[in-house]
Protein backbone atom coordinates (compact mmCIF):
# COMPACT_ATOMS: atom_id res chain seq x y z
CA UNK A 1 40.62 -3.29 -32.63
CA UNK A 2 38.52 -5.33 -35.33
CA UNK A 3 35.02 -4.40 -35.94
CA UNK A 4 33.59 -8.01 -35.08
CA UNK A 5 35.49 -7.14 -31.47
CA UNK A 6 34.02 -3.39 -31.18
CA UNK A 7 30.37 -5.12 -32.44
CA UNK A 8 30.92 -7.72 -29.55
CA UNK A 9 31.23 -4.89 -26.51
CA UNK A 10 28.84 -2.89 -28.25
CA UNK A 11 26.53 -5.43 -28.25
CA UNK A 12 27.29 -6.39 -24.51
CA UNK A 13 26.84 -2.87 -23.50
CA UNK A 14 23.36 -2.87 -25.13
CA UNK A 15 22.34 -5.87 -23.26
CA UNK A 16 23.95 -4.67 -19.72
CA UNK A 17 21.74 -1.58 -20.16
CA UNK A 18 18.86 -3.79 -21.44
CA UNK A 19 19.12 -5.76 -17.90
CA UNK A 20 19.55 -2.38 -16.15
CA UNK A 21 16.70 -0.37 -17.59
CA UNK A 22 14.82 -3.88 -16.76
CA UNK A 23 16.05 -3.91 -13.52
CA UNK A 24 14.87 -0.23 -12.71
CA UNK A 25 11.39 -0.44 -14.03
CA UNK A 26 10.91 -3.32 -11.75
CA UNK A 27 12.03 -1.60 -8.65
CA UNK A 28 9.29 1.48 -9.50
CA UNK A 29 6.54 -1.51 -10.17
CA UNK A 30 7.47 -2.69 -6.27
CA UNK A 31 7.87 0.28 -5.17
CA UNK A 32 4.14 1.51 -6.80
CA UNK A 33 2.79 -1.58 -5.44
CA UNK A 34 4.29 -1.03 -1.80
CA UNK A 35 2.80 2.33 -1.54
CA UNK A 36 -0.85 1.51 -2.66
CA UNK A 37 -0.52 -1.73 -0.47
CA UNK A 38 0.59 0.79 2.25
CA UNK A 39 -2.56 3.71 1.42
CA UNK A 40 -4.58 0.64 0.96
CA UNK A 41 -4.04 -0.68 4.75
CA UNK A 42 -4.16 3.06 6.09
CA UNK A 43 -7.63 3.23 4.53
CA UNK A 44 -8.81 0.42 5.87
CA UNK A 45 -7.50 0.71 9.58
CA UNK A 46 -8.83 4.03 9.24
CA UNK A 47 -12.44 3.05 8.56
CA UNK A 48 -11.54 0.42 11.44
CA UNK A 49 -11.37 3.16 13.72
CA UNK A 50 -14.11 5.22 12.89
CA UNK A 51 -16.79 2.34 12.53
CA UNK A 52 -15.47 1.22 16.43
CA UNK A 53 -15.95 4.83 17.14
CA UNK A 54 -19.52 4.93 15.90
CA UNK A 55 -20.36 1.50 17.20
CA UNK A 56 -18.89 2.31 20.97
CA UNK A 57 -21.10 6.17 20.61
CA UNK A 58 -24.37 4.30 19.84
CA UNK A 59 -23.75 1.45 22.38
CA UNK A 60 -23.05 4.42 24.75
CA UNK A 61 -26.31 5.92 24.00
CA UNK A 62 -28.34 2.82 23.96
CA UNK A 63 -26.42 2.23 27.31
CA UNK A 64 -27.64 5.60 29.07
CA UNK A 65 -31.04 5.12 27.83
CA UNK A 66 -31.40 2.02 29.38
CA UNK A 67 -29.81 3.34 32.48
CA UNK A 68 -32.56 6.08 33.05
CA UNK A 69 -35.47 3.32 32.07
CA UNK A 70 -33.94 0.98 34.61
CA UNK A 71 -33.69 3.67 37.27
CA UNK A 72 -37.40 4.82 36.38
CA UNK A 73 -38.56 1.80 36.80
């Protein structure tokens, strides 16, 4: 084997691992990106919930309130 031959595949297996390494980093950046995406839409459906909570409570309270007035009166 010639050295310009054993340069050539070394310098073909630096670039397939190059395109791998490259490769790999990418599929961590979409898979970082998926997960605060996914905490991101749990956070917010989760303050969803618990400002319909609060909103339904008060209306409930409001609601009873004017009940009894309405009765009273």
């Amino acid at each position: 084997m010639e050295t310009s031959e054993l340069e050539s595949k070394v310098q073909k297996l630096e670039t397939a691992l190059a395109v791998q390494e490259a490769s790999m980093a990418g599929a961590q950046a979409t898979q970082a990106a998926t997960q605060a995406g996914m905490t991101s839409t749990f956070t917010a459906a989760h303050g969803g919930t618990w400002a319909v909570m609060g909103a339904g409570s008060a209306a409930l309270i409001v609601g009873i309130f004017l009940g009894m007035a309405i009765a009273k009166g």
